[in-house]
Protein backbone atom coordinates (compact mmCIF):
# COMPACT_ATOMS: atom_id res chain seq x y z
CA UNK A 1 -257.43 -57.04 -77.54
CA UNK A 2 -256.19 -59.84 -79.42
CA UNK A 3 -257.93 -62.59 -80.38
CA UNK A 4 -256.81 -65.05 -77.97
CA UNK A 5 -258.35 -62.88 -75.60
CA UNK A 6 -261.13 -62.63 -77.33
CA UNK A 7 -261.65 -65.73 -77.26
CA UNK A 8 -261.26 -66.67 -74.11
CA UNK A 9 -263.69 -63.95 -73.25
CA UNK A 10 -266.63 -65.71 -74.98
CA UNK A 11 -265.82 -68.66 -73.38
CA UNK A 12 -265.92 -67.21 -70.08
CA UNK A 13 -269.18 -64.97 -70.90
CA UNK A 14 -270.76 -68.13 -71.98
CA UNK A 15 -269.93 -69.98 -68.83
CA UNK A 16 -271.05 -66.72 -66.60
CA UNK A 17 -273.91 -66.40 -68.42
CA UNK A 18 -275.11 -70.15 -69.28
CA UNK A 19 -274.07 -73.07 -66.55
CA UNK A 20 -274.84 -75.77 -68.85
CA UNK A 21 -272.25 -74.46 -71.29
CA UNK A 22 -269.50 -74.83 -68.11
CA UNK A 23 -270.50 -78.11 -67.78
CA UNK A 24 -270.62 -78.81 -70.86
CA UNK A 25 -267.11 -77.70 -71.13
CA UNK A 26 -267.73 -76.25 -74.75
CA UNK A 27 -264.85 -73.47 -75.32
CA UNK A 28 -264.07 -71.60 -78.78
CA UNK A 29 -260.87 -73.40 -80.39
CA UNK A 30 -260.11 -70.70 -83.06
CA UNK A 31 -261.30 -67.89 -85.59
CA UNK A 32 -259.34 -67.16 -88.58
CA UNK A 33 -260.48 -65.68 -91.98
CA UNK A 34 -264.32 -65.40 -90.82
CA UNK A 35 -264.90 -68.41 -89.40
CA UNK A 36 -265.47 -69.71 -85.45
CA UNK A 37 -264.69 -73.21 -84.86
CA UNK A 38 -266.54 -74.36 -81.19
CA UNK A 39 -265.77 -78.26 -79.73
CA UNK A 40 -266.35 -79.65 -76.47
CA UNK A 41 -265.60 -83.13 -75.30
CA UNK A 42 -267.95 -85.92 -75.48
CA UNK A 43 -267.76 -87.27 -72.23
CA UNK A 44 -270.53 -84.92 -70.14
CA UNK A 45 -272.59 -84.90 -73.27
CA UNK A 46 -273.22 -88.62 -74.10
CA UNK A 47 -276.24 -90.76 -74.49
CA UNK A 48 -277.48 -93.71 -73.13
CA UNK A 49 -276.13 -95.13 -76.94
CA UNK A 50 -272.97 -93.65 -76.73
CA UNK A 51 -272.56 -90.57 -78.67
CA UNK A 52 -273.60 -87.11 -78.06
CA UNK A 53 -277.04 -86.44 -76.66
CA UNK A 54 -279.28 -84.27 -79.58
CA UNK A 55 -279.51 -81.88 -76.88
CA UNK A 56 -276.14 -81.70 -76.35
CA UNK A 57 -276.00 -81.18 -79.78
CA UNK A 58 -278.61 -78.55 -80.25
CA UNK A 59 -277.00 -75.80 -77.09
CA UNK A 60 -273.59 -76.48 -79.05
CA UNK A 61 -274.59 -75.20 -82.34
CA UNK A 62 -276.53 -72.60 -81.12
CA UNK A 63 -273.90 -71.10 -78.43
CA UNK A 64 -271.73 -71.16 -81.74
CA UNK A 65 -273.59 -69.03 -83.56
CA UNK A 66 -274.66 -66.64 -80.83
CA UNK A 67 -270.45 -66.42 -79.91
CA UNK A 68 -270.06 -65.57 -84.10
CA UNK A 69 -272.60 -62.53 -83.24
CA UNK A 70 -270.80 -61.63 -80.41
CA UNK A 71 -267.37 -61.93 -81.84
CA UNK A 72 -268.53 -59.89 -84.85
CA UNK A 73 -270.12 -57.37 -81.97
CA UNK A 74 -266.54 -57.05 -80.43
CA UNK A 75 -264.92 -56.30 -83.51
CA UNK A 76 -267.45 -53.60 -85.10
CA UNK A 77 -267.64 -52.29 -81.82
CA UNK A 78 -272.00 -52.26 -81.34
CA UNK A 79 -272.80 -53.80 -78.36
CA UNK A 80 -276.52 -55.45 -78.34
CA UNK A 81 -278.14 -58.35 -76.14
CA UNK A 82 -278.32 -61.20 -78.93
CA UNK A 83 -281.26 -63.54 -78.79
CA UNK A 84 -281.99 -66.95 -80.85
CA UNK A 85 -285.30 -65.96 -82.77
CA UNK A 86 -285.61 -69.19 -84.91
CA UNK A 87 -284.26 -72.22 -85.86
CA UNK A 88 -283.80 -75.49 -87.64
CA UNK A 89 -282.34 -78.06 -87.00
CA UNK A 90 -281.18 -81.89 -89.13
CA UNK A 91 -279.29 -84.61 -87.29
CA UNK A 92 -277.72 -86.53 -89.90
CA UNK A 93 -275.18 -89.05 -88.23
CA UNK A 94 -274.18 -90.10 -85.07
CA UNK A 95 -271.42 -87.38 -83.47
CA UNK A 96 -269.18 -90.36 -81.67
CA UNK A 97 -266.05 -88.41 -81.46
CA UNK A 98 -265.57 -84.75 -79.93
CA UNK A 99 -267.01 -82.57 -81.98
CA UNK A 100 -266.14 -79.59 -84.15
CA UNK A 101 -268.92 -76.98 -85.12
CA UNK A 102 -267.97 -74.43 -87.69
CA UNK A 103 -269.82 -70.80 -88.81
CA UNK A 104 -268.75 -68.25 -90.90
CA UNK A 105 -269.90 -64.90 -90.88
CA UNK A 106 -271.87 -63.87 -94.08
CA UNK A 107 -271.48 -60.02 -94.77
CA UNK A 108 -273.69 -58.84 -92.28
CA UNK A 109 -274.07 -54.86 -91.23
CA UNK A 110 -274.61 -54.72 -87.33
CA UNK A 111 -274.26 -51.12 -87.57
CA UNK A 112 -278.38 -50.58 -87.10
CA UNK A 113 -277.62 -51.29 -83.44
CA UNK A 114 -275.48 -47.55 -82.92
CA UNK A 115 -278.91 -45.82 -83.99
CA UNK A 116 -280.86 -47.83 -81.62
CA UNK A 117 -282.31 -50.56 -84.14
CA UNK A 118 -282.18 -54.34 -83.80
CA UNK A 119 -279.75 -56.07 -86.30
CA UNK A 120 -280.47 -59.56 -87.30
CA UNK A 121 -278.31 -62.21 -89.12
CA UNK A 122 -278.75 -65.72 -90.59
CA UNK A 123 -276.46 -68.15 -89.50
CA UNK A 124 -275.08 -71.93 -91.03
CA UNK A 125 -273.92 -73.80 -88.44
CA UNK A 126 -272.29 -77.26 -89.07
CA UNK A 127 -271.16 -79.92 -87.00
CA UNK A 128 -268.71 -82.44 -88.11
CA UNK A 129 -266.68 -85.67 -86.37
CA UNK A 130 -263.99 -86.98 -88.24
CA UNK A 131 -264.88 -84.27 -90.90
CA UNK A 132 -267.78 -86.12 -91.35
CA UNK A 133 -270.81 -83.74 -91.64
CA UNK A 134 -272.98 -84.76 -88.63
CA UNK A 135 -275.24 -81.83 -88.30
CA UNK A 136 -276.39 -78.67 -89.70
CA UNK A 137 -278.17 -76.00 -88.13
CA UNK A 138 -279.61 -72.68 -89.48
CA UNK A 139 -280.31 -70.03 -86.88
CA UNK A 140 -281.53 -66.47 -87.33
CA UNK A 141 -280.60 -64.08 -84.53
CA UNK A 142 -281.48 -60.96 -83.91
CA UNK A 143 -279.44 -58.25 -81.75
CA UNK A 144 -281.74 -55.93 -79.74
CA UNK A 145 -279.88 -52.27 -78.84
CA UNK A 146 -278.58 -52.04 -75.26
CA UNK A 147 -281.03 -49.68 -73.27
């Protein structure tokens, strides 16, 4: 599978799976040399002032890294159900243009999964408009063996 298939795969899990991320319309727009870039449009996620709604903001960054651990999942062939298990989040400047979160994939083993262990990885999620850093979030997820 290439990875435009791949791709459009995680878009389509993520719209199966979560209806707010269908309406939502976010989609994957590439990943080359380690690193997912995720937009959507900011038309169904504005604010009363505007500009994208926090949580809006918040589902975006985290589907972003959850689609890194399940693009990383695809390609080292584990398969796990992957869970948010904490994060943190700073708003730092008004997102009034569509979007574009990036995360790149530290070195990160997900091979504990084959022997029936959890894997977990920390993720750096950034959001920027007009490559203007707008938000940053750090998530730690954790992959839980298939049964």
């Amino acid at each position: 599978m290439n990875m435009d298939e791949l791709l459009n795969q995680l878009r389509q899990t993520w719209h199966s799976t979560i209806p707010v991320s269908e309406f939502m319309q976010i989609a994957p727009v590439s990943f080359v040399e380690g690193e997912l870039r995720v937009s959507a449009p900011l038309a169904p996620n504005i604010n009363l002032h505007n500009t994208m709604f926090a949580g809006s903001i918040y589902t975006l960054m985290t589907l972003t890294g959850w689609g890194m651990v399940w693009l990383q999942q695809q390609l080292q062939r584990v398969d796990g159900d992957i869970v948010l298990a904490d994060a943190h989040i700073r708003y730092m400047a008004p997102v009034t243009c569509a979007p574009e979160v990036k995360v790149r994939w530290p070195e990160t083993d997900l091979s504990p999964l084959q022997r029936g262990r959890k894997a977990k990885v920390k993720l750096e999620v950034q959001l920027f408009c007009d490559d203007k850093l707008c938000a940053q979030f750090d998530g730690l997820y954790v992959s839980v063996p298939k049964m």
